[in-house]
Every structure is written in structure tokens, then in C-alpha cells.
C-alpha atoms as a PDB file:
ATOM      1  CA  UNK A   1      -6.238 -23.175 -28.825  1.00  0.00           C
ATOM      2  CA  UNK A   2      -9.237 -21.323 -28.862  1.00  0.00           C
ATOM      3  CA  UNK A   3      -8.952 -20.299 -24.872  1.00  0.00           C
ATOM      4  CA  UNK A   4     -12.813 -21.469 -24.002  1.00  0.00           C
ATOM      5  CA  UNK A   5     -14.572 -21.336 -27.037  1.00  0.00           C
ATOM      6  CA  UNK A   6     -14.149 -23.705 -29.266  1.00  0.00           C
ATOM      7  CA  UNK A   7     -15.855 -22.299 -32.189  1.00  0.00           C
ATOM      8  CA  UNK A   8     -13.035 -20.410 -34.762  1.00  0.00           C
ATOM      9  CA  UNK A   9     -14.947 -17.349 -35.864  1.00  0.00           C
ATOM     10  CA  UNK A  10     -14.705 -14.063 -34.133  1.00  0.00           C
ATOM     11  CA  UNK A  11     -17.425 -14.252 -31.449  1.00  0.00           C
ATOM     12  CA  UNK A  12     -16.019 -13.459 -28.002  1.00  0.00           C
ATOM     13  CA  UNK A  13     -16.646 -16.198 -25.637  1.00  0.00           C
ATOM     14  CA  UNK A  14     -18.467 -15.987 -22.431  1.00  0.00           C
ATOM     15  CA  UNK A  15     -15.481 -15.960 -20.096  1.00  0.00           C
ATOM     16  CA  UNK A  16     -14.030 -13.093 -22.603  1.00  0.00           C
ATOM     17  CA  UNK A  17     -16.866 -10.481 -21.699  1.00  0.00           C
ATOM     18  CA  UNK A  18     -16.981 -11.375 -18.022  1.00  0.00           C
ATOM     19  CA  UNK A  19     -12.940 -10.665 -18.372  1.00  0.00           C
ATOM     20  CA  UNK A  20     -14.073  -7.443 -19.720  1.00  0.00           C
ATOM     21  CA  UNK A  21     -16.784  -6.259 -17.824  1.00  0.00           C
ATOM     22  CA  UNK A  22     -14.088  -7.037 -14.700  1.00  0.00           C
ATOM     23  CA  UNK A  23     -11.339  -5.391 -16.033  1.00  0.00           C
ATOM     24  CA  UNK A  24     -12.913  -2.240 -16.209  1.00  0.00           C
ATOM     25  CA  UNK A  25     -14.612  -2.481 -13.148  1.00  0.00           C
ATOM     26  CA  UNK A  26     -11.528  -3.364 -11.312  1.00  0.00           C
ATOM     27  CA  UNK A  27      -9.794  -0.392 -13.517  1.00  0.00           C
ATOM     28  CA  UNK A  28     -12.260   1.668 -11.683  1.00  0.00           C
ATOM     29  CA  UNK A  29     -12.038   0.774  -8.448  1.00  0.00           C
ATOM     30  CA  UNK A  30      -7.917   0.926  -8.480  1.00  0.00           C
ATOM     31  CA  UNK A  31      -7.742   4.402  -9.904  1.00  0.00           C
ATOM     32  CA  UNK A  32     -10.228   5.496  -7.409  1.00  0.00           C
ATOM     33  CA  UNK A  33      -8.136   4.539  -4.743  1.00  0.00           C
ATOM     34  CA  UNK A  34      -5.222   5.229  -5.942  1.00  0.00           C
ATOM     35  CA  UNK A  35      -6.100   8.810  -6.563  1.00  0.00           C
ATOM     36  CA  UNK A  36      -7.622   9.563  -2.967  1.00  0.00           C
ATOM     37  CA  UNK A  37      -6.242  11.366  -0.582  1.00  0.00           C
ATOM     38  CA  UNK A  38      -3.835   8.683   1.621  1.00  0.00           C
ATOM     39  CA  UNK A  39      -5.722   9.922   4.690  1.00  0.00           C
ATOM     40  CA  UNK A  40      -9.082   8.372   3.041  1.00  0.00           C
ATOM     41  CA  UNK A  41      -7.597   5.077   1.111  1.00  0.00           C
ATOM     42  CA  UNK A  42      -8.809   2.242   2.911  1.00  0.00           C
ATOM     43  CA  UNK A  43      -6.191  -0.433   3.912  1.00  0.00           C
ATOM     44  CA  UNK A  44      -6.678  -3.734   3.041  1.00  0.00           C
ATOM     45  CA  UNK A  45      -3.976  -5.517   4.059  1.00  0.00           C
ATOM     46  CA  UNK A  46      -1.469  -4.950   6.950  1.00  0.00           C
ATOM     47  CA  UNK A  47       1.537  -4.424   3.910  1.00  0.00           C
ATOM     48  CA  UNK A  48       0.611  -1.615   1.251  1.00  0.00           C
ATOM     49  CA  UNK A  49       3.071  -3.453  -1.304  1.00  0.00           C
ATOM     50  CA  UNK A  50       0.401  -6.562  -1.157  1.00  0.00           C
ATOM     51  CA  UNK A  51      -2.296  -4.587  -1.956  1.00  0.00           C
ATOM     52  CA  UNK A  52      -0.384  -3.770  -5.113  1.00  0.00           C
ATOM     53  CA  UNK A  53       0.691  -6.808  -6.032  1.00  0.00           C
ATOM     54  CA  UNK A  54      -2.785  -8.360  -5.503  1.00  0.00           C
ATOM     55  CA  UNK A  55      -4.498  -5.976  -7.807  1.00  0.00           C
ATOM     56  CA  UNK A  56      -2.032  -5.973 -10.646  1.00  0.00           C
ATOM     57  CA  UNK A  57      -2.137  -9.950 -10.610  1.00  0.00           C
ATOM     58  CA  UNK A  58      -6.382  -9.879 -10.875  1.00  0.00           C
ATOM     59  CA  UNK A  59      -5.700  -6.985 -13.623  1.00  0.00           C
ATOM     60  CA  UNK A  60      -3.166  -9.411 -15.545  1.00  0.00           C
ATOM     61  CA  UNK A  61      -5.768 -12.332 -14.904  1.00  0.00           C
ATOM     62  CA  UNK A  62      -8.917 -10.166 -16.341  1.00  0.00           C
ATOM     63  CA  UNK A  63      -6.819  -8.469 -19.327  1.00  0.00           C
ATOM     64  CA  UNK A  64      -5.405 -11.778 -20.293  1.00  0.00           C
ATOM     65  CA  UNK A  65      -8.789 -13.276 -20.574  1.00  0.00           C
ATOM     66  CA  UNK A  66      -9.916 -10.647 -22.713  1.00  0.00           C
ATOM     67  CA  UNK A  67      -8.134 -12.394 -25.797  1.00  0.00           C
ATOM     68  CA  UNK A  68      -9.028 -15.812 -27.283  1.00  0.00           C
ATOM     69  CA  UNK A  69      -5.432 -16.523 -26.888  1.00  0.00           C
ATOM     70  CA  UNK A  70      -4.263 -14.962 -23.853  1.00  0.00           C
ATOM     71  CA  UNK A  71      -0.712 -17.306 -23.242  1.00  0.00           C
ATOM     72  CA  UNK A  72       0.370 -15.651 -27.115  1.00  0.00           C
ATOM     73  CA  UNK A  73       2.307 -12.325 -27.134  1.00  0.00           C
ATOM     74  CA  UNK A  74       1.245 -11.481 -22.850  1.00  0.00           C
ATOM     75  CA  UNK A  75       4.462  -9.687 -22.636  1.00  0.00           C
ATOM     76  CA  UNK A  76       3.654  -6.974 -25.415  1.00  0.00           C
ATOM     77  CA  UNK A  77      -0.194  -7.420 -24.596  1.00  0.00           C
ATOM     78  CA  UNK A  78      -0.595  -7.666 -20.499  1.00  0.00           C
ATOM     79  CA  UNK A  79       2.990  -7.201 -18.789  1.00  0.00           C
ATOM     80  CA  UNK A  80       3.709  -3.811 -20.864  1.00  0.00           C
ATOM     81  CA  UNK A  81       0.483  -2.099 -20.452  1.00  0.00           C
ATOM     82  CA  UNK A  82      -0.195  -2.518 -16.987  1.00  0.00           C
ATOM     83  CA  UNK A  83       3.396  -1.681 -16.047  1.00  0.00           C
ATOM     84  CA  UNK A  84       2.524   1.601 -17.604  1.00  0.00           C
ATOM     85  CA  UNK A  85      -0.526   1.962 -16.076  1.00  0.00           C
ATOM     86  CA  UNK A  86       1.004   1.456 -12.818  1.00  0.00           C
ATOM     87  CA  UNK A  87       4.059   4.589 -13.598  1.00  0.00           C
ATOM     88  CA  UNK A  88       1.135   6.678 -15.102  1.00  0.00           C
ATOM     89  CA  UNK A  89      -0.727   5.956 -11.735  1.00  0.00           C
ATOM     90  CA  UNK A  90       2.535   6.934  -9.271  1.00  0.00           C
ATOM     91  CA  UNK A  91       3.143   9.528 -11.661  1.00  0.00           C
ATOM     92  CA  UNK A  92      -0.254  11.145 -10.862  1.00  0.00           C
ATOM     93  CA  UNK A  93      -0.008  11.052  -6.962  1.00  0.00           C
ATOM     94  CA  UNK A  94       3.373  12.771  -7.692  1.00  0.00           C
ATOM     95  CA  UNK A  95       1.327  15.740  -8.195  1.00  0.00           C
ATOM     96  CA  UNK A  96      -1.031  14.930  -5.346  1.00  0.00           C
ATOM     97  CA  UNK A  97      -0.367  16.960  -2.563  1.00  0.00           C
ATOM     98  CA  UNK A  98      -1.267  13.833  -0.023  1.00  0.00           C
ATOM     99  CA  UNK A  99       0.079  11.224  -2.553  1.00  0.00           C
ATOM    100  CA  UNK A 100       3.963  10.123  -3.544  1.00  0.00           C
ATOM    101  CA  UNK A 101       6.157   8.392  -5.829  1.00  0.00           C
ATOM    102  CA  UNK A 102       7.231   5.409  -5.240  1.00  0.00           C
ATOM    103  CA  UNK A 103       9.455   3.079  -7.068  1.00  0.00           C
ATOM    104  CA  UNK A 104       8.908   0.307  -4.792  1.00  0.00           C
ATOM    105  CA  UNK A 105       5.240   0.127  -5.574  1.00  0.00           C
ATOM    106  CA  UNK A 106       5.718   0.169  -9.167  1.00  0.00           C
ATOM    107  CA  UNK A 107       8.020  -2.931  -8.220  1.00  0.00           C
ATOM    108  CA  UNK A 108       4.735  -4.128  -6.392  1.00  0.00           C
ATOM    109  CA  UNK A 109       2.873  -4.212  -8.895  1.00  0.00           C
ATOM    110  CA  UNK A 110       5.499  -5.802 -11.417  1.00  0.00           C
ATOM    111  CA  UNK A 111       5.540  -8.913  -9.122  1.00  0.00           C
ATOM    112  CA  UNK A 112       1.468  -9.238  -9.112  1.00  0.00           C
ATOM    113  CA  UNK A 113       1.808  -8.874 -13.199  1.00  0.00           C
ATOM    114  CA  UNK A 114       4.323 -11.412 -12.993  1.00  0.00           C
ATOM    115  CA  UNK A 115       2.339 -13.392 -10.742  1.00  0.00           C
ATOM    116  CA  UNK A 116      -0.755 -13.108 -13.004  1.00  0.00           C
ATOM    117  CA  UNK A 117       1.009 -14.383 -15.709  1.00  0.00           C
ATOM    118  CA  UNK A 118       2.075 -17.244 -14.045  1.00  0.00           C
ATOM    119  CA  UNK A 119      -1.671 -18.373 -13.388  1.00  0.00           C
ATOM    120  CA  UNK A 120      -3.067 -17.778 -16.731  1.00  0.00           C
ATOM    121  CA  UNK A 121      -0.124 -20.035 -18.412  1.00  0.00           C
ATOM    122  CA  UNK A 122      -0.715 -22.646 -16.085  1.00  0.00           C
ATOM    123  CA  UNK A 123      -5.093 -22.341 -16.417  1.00  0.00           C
ATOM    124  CA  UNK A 124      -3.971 -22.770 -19.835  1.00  0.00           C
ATOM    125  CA  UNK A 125      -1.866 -25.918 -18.853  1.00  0.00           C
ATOM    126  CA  UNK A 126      -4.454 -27.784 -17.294  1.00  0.00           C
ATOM    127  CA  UNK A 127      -7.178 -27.107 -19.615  1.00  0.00           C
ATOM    128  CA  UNK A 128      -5.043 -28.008 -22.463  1.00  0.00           C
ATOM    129  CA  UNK A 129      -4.155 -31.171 -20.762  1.00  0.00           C
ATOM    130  CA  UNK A 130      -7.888 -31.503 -20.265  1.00  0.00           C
ATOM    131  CA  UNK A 131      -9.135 -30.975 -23.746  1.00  0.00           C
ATOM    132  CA  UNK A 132      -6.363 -33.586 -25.068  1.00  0.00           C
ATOM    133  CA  UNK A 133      -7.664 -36.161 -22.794  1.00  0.00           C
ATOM    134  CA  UNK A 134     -11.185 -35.606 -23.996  1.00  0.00           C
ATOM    135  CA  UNK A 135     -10.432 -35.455 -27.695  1.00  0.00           C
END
């Protein structure tokens, strides 16, 4: 299934350069924070581990979107990736003098992937459902 755009050659669809165009802005934004000192990192949520989880599960969304198939190979192609980007990320405040490492938000941010995943195989669901009832 040609994930919103039903044309077969190798022209990215609309909703495939939005994904982009968000993914790297949200890239952006979460290494940014991430990298400040704790002192200036905003807080927006009362629990740091949602925070985590919500970002990783927009990253999944975004970086999922970027393919023309995103429910094929998302282990090797989403859940890998941003798992490492998340170490590389905890690995860097390691050597932040106002940053840590932390296991548990690595965790965090497994469960948003997780979560991600979850909602782009079921968008995929219902629009398949909804493209065999219109063809």
C-alpha cells in the first residue's frame, strides 16, 4: 500500500515531506533541550519521564511517515534509530557538567517509540480498511 499516495513511482507524497520537514524540526528542538543546562530546560509536564515518552512517540510518528511504507521493516527503520538517538543523547549530558545519565529515561523514551508505533500501524489500519471499502 502506497501509504497516501497512490501513484507507484518514486515521488514523495505530500504527507511524506511534511513528515520530514517535522522530523527535523522536532530533531531540533529535542537536542536543544536536551543539551541545556537542567537549570534552563523548561518543564513541560509535572513527570520528566512523560516528556520523554511524548517526544520519542511524535519522533516515531514523523520518521515513520517519511517512508511510503512506514508499517514495513519499523523495527530496523524507526524503533532502532531513535533508541540510539536517545543513548547518544544521555550519553552527551554524561559529559555535561549540569546534565546525567539516566537509564530510566532511555526506558522513557523506548515506551513513546513503542507507543508511536502503535499509532502508525493502526493509521494504517483504518485507512486500509478505508481504501478497501472505496475500491
Amino acid at each position: 500500500m502506497q501509504f497516501l499516495n497512490p501513484n507507484t513511482d518514486c515521488t514523495p507524497s505530500l504527507l511524506q515531506t511534511l513528515a520530514k520537514i517535522g522530523l527535523v524540526m522536532n530533531l531540533l528542538v529535542i537536542s536543544t533541550l536536551a543539551f541545556l543546562p537542567s537549570e534552563s530546560a523548561p518543564t513541560l509536564s509535572a513527570w520528566d519521564k512523560a516528556n520523554h515518552s511524548i517526544a520519542f512517540c511524535v519522533l516515531t510518528i514523523l520518521l515513520a511517515f517519511c517512508y511510503k511504507k512506514p508499517t514495513r521493516q519499523l523495527f530496523k527503520r524507526v524503533f532502532l534509530p531513535l533508541v540510539l538517538y536517545g543513548v547518544v543523547i544521555e550519553v552527551v549530558q554524561y559529559a555535561l557538567p549540569s546534565r546525567y545519565f539516566s537509564l530510566l529515561d532511555v526506558f522513557a523514551d523506548s515506551v513513546g517509540i513503542f507507543i508511536g508505533i502503535l499509532v502508525v500501524y493502526a493509521v494504517n489500519v483504518l485507512l486500509l480498511k478505508r481504501f478497501n471499502r472505496t475500491s
